[in-house]
N, C-alpha and C. Protein backbone atom coordinates (compact mmCIF):
# COMPACT_ATOMS: atom_id res chain seq x y z
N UNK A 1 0.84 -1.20 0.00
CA UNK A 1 0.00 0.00 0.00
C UNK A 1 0.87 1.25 0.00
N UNK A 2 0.45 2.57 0.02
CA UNK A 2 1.15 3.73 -0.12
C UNK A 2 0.44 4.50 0.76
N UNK A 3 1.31 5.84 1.22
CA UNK A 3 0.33 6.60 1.91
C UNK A 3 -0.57 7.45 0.98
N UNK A 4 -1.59 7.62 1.77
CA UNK A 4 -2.75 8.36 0.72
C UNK A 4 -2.71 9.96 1.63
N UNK A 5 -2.22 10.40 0.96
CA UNK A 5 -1.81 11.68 1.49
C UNK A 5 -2.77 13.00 1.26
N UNK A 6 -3.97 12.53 0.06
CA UNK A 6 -5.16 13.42 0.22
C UNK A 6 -6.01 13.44 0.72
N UNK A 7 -6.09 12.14 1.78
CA UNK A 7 -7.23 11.94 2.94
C UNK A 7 -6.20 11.97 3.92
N UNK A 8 -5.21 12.11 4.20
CA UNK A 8 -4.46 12.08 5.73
C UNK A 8 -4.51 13.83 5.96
N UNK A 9 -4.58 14.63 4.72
CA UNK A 9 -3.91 16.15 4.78
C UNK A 9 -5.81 16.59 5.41
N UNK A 10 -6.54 15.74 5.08
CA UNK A 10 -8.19 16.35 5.86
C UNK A 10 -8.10 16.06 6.95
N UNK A 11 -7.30 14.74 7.43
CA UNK A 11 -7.59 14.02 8.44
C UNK A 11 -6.89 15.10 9.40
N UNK A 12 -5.85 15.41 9.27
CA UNK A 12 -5.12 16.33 10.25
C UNK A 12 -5.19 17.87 10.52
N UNK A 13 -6.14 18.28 9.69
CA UNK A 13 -7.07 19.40 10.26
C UNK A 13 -8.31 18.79 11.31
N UNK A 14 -8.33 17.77 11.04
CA UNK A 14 -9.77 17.56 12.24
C UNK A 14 -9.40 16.87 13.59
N UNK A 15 -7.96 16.18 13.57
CA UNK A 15 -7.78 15.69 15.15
C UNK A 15 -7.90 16.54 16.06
N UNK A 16 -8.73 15.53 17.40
CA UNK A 16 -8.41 16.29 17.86
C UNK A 16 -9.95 17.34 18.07
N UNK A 17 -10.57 17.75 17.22
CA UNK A 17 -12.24 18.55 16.86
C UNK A 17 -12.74 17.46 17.13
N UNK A 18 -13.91 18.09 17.71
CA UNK A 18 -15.13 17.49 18.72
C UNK A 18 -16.15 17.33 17.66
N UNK A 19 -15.89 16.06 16.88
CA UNK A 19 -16.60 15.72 15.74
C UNK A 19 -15.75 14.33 15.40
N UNK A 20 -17.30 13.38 14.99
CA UNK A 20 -16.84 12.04 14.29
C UNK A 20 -16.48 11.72 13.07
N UNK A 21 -15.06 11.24 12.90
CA UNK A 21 -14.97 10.92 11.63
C UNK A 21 -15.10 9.52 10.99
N UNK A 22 -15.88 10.09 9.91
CA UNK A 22 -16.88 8.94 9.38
C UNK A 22 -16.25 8.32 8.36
N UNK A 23 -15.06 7.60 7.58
CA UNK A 23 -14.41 7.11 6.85
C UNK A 23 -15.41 6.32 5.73
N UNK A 24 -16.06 6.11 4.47
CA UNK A 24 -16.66 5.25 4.21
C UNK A 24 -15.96 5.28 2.95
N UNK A 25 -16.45 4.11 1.75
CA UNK A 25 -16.00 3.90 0.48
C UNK A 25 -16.78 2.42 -0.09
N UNK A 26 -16.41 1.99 -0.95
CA UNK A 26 -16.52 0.44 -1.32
C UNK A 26 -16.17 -0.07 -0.74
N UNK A 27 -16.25 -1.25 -0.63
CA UNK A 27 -15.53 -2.14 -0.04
C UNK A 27 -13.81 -2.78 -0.49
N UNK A 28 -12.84 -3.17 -0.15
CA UNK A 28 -11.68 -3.52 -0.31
C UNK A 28 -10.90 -1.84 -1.35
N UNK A 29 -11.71 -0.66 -1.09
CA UNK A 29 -10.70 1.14 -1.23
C UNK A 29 -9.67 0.82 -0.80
N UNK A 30 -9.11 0.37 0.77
CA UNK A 30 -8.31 1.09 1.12
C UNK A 30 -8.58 1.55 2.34
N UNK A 31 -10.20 1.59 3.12
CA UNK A 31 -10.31 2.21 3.75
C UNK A 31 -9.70 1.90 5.65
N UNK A 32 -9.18 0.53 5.78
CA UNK A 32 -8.36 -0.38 6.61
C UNK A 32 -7.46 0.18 6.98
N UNK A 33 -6.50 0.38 5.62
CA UNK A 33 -5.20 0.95 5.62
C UNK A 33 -5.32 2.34 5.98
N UNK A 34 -5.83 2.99 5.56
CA UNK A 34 -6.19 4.79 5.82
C UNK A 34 -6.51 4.80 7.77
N UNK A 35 -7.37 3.90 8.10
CA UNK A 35 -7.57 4.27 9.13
C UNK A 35 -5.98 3.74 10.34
N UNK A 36 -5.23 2.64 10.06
CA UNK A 36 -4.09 2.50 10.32
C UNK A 36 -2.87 3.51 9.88
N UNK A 37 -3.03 4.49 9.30
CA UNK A 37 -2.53 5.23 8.95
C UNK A 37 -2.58 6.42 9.46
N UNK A 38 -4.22 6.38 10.17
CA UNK A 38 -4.17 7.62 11.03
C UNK A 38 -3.77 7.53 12.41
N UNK A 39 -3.71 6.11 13.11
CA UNK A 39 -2.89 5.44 14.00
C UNK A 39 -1.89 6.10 13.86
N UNK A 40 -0.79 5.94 12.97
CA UNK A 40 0.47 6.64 12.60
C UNK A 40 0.49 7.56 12.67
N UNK A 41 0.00 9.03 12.21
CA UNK A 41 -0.04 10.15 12.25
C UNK A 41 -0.37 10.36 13.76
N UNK A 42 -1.20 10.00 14.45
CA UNK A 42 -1.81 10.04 15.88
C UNK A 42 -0.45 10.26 17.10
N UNK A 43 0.16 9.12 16.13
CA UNK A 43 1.74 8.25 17.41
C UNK A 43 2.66 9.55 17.04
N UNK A 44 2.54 9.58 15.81
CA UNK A 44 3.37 10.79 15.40
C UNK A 44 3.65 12.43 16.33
N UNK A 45 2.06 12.51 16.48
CA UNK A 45 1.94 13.94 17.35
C UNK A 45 2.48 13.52 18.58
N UNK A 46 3.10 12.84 18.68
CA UNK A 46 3.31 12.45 20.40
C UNK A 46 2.55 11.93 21.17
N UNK A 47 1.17 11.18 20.33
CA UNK A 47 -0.25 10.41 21.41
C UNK A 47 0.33 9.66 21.78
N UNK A 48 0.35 9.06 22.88
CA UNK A 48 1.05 7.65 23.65
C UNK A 48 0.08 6.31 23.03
N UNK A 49 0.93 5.32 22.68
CA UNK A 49 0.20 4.42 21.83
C UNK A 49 -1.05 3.69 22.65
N UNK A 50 -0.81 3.47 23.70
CA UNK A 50 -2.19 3.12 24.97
C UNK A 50 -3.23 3.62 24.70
N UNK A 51 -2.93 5.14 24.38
CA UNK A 51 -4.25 5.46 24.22
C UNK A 51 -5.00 5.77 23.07
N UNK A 52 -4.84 4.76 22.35
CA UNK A 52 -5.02 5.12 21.12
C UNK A 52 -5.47 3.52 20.78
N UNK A 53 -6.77 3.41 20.63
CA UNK A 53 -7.85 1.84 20.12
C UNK A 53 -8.14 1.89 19.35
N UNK A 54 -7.32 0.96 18.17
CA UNK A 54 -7.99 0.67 17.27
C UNK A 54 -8.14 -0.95 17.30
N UNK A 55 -9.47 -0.91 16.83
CA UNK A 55 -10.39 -1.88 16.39
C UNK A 55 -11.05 -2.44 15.35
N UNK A 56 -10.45 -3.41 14.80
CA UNK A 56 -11.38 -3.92 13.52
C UNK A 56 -12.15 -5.09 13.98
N UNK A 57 -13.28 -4.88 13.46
CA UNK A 57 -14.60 -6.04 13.77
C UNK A 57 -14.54 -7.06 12.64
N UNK A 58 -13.55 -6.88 11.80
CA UNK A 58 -13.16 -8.35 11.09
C UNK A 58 -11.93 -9.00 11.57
N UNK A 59 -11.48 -8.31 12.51
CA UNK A 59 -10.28 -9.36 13.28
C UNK A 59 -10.59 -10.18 14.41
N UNK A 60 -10.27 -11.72 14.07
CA UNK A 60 -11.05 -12.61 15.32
C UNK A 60 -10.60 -12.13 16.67
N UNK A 61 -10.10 -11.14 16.97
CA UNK A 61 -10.25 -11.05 18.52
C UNK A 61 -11.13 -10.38 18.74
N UNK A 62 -12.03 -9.26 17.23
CA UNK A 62 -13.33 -8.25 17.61
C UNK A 62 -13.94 -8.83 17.28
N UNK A 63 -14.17 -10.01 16.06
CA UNK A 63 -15.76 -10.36 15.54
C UNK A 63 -16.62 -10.85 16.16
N UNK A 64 -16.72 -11.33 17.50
CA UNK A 64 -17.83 -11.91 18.56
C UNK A 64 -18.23 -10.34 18.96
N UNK A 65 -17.62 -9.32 18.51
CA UNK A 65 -18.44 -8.53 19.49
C UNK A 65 -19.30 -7.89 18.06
N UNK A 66 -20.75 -8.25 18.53
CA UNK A 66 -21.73 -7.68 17.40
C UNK A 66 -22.73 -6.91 18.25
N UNK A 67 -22.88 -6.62 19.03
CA UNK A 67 -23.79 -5.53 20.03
C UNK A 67 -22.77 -4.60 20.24
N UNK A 68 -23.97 -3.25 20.55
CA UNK A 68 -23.40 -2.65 21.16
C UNK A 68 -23.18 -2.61 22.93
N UNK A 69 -23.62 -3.64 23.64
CA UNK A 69 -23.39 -3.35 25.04
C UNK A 69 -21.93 -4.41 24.95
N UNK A 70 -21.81 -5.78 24.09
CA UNK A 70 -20.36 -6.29 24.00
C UNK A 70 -19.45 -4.88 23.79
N UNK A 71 -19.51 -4.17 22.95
CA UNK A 71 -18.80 -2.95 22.20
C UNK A 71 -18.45 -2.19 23.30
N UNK A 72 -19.41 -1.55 24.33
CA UNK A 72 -19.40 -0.74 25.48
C UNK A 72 -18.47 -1.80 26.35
N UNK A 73 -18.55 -2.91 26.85
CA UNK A 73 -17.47 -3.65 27.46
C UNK A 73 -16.34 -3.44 27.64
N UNK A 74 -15.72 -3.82 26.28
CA UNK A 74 -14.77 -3.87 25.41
C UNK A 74 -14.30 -2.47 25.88
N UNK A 75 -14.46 -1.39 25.12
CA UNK A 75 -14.08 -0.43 25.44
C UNK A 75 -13.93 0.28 26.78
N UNK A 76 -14.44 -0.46 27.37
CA UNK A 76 -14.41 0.36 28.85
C UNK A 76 -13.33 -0.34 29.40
N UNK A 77 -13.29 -1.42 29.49
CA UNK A 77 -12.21 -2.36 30.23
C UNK A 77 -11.12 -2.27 29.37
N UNK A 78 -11.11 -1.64 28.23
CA UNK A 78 -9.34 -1.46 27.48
C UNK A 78 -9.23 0.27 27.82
N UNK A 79 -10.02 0.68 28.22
CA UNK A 79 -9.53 2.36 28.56
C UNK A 79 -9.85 2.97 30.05
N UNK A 80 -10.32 2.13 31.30
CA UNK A 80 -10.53 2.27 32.09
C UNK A 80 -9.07 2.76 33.18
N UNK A 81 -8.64 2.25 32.88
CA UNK A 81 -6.98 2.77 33.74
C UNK A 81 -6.38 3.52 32.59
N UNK A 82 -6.31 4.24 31.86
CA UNK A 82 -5.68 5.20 31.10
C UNK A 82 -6.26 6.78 31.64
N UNK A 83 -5.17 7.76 31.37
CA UNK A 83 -4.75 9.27 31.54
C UNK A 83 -5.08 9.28 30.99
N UNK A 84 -6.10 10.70 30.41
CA UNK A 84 -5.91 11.42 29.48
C UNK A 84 -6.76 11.58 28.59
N UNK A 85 -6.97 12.28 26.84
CA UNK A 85 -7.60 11.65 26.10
C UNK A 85 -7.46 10.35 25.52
N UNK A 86 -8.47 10.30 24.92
CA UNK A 86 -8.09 8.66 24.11
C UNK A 86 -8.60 8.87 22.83
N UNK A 87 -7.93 7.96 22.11
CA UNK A 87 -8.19 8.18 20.66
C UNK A 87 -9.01 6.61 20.05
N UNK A 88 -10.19 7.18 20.08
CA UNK A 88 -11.25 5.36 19.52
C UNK A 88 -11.17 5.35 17.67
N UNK A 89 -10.71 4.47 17.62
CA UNK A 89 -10.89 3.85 15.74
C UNK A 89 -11.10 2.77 15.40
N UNK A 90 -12.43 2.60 14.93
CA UNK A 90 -13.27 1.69 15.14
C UNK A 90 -13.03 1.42 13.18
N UNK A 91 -12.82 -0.15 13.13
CA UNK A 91 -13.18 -0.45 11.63
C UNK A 91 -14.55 -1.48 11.20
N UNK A 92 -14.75 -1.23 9.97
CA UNK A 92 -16.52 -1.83 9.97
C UNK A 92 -17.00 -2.17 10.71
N UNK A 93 -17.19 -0.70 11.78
CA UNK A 93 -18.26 -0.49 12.50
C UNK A 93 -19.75 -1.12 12.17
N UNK A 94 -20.46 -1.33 10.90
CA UNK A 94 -21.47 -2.08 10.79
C UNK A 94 -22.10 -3.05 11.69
N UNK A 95 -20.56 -3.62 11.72
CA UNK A 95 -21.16 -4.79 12.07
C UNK A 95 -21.60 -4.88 13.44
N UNK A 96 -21.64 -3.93 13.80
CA UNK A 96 -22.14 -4.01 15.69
C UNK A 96 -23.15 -3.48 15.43
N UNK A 97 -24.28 -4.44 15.97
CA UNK A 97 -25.60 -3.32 16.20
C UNK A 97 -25.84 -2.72 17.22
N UNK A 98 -26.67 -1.71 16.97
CA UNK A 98 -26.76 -0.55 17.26
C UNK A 98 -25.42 0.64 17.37
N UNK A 99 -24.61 0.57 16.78
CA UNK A 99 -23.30 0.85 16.91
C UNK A 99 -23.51 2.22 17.28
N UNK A 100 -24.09 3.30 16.71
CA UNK A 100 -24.51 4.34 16.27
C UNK A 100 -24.85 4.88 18.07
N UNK A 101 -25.67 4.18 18.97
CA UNK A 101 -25.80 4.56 20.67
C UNK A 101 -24.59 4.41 21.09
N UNK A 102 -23.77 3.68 20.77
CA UNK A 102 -22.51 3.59 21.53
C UNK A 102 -21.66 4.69 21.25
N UNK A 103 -21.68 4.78 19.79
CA UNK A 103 -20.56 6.01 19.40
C UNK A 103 -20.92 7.21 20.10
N UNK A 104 -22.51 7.43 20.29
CA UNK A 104 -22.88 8.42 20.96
C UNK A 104 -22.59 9.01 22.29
N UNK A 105 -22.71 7.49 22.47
CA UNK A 105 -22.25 7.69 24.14
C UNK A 105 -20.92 8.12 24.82
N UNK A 106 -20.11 7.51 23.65
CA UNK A 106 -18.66 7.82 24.11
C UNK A 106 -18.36 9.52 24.14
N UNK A 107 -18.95 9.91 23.03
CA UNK A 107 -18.72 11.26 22.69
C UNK A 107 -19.25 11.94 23.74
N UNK A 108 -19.94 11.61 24.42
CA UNK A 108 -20.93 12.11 25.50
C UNK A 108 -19.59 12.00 26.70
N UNK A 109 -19.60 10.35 27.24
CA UNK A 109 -18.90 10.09 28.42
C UNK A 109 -17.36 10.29 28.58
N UNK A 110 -16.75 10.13 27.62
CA UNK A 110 -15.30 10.10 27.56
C UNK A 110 -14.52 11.45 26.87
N UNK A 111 -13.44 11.78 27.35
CA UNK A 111 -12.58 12.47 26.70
C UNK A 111 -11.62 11.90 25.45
N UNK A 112 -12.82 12.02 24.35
CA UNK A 112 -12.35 10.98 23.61
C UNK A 112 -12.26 11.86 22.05
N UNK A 113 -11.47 11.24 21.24
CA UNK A 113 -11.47 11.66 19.10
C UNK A 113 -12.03 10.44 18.61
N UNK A 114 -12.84 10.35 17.74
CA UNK A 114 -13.69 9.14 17.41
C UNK A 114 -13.13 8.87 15.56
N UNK A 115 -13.05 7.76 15.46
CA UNK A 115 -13.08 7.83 13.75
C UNK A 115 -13.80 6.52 13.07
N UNK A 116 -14.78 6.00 12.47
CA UNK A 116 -15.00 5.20 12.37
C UNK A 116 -14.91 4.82 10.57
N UNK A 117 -14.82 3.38 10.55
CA UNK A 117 -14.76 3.10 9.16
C UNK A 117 -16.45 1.58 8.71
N UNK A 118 -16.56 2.26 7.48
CA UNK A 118 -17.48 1.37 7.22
C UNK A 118 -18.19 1.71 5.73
N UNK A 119 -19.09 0.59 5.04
CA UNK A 119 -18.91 0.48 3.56
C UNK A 119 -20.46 1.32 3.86
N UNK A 120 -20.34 2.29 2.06
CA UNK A 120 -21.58 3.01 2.14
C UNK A 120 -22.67 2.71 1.84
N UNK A 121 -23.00 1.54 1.50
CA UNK A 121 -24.49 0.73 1.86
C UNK A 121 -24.94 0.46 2.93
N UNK A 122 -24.29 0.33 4.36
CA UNK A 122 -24.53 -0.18 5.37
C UNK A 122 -24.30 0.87 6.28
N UNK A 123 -23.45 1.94 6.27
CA UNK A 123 -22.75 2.98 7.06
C UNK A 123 -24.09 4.15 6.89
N UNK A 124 -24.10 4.39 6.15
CA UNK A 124 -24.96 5.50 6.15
C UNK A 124 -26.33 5.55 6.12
N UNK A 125 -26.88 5.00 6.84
CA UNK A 125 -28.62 4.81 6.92
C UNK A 125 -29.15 5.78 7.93
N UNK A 126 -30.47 5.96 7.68
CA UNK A 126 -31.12 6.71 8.61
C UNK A 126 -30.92 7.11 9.62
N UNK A 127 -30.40 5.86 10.50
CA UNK A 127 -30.21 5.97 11.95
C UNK A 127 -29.49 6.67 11.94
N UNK A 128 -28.17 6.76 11.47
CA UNK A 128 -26.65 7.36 11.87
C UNK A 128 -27.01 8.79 11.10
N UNK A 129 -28.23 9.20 10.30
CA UNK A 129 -28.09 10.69 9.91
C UNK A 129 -28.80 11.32 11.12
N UNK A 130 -30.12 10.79 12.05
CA UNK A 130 -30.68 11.38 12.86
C UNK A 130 -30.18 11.60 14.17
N UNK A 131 -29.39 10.19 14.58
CA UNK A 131 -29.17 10.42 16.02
C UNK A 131 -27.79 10.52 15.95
N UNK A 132 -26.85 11.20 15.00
CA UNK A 132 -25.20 11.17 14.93
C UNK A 132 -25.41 12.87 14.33
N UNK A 133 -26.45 13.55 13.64
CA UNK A 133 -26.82 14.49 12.71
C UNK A 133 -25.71 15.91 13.40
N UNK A 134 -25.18 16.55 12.36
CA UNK A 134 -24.39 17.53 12.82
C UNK A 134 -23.21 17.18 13.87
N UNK A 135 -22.73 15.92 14.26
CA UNK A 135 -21.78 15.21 14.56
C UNK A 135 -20.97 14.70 14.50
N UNK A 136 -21.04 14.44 13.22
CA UNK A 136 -19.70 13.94 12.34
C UNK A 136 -19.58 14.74 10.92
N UNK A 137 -18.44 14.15 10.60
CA UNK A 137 -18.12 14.66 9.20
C UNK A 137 -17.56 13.13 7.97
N UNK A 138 -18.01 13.07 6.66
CA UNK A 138 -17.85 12.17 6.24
C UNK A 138 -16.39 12.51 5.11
N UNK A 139 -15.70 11.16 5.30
CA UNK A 139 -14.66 10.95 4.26
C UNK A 139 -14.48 10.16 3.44
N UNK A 140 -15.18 10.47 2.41
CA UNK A 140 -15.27 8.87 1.36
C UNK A 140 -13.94 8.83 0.68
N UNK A 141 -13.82 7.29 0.76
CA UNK A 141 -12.34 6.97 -0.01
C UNK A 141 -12.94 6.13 -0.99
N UNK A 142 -11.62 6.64 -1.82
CA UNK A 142 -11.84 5.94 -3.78
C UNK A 142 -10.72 4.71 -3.87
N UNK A 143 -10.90 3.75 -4.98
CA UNK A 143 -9.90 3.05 -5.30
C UNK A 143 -8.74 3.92 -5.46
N UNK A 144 -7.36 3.60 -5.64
CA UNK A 144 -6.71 4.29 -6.18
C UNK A 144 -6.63 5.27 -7.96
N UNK A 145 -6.20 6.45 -7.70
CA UNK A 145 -6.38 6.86 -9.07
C UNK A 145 -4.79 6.72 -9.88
N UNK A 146 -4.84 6.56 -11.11
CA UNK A 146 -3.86 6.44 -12.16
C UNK A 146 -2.42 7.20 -11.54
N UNK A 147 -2.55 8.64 -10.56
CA UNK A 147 -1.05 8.77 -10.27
C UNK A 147 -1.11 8.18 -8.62
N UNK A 148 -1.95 7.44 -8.01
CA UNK A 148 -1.52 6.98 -6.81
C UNK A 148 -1.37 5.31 -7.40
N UNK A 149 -1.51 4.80 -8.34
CA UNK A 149 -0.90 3.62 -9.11
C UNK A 149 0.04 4.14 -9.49
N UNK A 150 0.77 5.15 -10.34
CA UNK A 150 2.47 5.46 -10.73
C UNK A 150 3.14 5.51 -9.05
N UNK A 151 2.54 6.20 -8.16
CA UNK A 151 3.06 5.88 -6.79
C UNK A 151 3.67 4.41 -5.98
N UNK A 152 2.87 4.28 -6.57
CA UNK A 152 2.70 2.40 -6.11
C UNK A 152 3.92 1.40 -6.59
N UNK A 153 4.13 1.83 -7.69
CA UNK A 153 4.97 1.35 -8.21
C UNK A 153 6.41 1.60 -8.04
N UNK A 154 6.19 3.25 -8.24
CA UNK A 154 7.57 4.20 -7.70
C UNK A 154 8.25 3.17 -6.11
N UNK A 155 7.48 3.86 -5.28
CA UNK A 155 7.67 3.36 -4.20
C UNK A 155 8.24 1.85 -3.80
N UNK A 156 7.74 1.05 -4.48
CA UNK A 156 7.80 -0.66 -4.58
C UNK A 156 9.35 -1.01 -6.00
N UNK A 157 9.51 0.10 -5.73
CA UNK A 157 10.77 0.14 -7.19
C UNK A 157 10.60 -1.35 -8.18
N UNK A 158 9.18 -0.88 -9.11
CA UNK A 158 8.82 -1.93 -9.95
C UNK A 158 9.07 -0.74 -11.57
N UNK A 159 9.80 -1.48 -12.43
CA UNK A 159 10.15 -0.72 -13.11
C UNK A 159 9.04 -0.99 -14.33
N UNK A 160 8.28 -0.10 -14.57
CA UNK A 160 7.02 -0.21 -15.90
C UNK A 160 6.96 0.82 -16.79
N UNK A 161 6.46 0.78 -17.96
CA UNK A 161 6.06 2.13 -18.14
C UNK A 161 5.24 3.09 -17.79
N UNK A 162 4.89 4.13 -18.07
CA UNK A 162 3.60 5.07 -18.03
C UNK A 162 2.51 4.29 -18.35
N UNK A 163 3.33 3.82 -19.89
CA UNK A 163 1.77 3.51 -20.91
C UNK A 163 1.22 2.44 -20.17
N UNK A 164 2.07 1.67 -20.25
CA UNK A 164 1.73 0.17 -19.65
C UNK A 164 0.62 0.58 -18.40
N UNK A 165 1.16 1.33 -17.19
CA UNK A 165 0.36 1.41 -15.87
C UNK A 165 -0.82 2.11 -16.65
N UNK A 166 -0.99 3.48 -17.59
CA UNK A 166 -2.52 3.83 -17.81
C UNK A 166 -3.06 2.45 -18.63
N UNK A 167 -2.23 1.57 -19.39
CA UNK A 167 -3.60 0.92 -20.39
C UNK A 167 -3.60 -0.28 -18.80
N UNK A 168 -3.39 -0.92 -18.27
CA UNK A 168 -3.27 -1.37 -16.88
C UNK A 168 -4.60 -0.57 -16.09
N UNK A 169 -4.59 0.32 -15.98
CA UNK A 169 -5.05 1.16 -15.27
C UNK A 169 -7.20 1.26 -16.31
N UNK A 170 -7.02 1.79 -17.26
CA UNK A 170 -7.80 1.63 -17.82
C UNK A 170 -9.19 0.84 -17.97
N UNK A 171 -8.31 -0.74 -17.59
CA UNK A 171 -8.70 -2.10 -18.14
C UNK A 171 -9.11 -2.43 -16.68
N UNK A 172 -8.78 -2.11 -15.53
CA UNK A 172 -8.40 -2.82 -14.54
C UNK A 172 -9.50 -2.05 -13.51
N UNK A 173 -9.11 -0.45 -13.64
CA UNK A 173 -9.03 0.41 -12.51
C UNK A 173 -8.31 0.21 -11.25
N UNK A 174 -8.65 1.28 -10.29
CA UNK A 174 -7.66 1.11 -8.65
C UNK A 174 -8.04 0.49 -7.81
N UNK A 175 -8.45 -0.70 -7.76
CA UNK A 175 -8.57 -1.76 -6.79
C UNK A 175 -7.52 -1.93 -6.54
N UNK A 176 -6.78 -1.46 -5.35
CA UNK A 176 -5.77 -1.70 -4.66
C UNK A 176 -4.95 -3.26 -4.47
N UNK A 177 -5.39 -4.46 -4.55
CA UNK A 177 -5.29 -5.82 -4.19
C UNK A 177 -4.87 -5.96 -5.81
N UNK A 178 -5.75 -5.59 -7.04
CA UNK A 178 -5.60 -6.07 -8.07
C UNK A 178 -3.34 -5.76 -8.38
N UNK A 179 -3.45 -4.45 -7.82
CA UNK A 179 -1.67 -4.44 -8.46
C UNK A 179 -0.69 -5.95 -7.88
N UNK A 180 -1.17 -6.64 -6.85
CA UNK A 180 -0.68 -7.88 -6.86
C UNK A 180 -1.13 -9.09 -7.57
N UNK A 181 -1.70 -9.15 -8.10
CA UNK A 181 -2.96 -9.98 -9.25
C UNK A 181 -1.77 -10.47 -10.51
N UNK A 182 -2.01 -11.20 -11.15
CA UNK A 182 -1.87 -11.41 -12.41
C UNK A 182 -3.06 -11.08 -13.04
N UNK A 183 -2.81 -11.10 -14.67
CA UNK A 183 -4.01 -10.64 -15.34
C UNK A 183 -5.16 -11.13 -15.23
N UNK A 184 -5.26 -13.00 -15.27
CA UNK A 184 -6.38 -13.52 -14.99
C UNK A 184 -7.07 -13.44 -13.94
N UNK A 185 -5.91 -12.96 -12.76
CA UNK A 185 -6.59 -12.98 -11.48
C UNK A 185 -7.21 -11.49 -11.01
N UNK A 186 -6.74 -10.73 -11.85
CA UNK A 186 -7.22 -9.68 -11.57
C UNK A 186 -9.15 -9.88 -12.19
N UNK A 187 -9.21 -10.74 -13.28
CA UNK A 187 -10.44 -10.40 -13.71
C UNK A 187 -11.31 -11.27 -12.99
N UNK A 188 -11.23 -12.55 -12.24
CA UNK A 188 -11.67 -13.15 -11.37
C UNK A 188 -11.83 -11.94 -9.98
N UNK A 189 -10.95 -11.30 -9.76
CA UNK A 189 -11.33 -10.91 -8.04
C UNK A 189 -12.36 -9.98 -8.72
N UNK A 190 -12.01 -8.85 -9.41
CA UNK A 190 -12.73 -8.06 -9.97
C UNK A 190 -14.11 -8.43 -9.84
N UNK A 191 -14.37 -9.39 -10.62
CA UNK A 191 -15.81 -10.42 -11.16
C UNK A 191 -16.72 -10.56 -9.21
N UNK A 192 -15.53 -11.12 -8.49
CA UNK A 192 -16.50 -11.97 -7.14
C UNK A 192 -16.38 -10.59 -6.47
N UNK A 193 -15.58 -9.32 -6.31
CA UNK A 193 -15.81 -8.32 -5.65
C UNK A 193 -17.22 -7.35 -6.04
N UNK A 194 -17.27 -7.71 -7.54
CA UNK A 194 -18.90 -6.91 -7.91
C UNK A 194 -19.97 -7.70 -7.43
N UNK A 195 -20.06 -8.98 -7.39
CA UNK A 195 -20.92 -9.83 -6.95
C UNK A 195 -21.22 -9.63 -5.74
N UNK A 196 -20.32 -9.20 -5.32
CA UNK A 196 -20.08 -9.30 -3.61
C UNK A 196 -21.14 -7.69 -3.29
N UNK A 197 -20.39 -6.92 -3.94
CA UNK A 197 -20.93 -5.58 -3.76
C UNK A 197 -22.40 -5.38 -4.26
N UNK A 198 -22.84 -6.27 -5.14
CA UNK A 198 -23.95 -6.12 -5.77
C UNK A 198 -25.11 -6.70 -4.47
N UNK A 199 -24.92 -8.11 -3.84
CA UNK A 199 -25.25 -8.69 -3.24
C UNK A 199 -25.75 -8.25 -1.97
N UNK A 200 -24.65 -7.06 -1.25
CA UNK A 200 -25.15 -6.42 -0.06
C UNK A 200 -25.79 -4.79 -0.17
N UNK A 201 -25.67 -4.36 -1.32
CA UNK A 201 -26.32 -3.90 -1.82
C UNK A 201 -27.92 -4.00 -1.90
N UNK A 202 -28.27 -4.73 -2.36
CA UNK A 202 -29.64 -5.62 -2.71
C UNK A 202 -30.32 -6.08 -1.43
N UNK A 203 -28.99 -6.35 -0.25
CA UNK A 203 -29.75 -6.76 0.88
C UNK A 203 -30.10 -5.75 1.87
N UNK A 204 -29.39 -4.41 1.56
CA UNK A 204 -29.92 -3.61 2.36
C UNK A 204 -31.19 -2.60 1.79
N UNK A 205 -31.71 -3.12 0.87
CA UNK A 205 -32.81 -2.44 0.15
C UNK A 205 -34.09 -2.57 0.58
């Protein structure tokens, strides 16, 4: 991956502001890495890493927690003996229900910076515009574009052409996973990632 340096340069006007940040995109953007990235920038300012939770609800030590009173647990008993502020970063948040009372609450109870990540079929529903409303701020992330693929490459010192990465680029687009792909495999993930997207799509209708 690379740093994405046009969502980190928003991100660092808002640490820190008494407002949630709402990370969303497709699914498999990027949006994982971005929020581990603001981890980094966080450690960077001098936050002490303790206080600073991040959480993904697709990693088996979070995926049993699908409520929000598991969620409230969790968080209380990993920030209960800590100084200070704390920094919560929560990834596909979705998947906890009612997620949306909890985030609330924190913002309420704790001296806390909130950032959450989650896909925009599922992230942005009713609930989270009424009872989150004027509370957060949203950051949608894109696949990569044609010069954060010349990046990619730069960086990874893979020697290609221009042409090659735009007709690459073209054929393919910035699905981030695809630049490790071979050709066939790129058109297979491609294929089960629309399916995929089409699928939860349809189910939240």
């Amino acid at each position: 991956m690379i740093k994405r340096e046009q969502y980190l340069k928003k991100i660092r006007k808002l640490i820190n502001k008494d407002i949630i940040k709402v990370i969303t995109g497709i699914r498999r953007s990027g949006k994982s890495y971005l929020l581990k990235s603001i981890k980094n920038e966080l450690i960077k300012q001098n936050i002490k890493e303790e206080n600073i939770l991040l959480i993904s609800f697709e990693s088996i030590a979070y995926n049993q927690v699908d409520t929000d009173q598991k969620l409230n647990e969790i968080v209380y008993n990993l920030t209960k003996d800590l100084e200070g502020k704390i920094y919560l970063l929560f990834d596909e948040i979705q998947n906890v229900n009612n997620w949306e009372k909890s985030i609330n609450g924190y913002r309420i109870d704790y001296d806390c910076d909130i950032y959450i990540t989650g896909s925009n079929s599922q992230l942005l529903s009713g609930e989270l515009s009424t009872l989150l409303s004027g509370r957060y701020i949203k950051i949608e992330v894109y696949p990569f574009s044609y010069k954060e693929i010349l990046q990619y490459y730069k960086e990874n010192y893979v020697s290609v052409s221009e042409k090659k990465v735009f007709d690459e680029y073209i054929t393919y687009g910035g699905m981030p996973f695809t630049l490790k792909l071979e050709e066939e495999e790129k058109i297979d993930y491609l294929n089960d990632l629309y399916i995929h997207i089409i699928k939860r799509y349809n189910s939240t209708k």
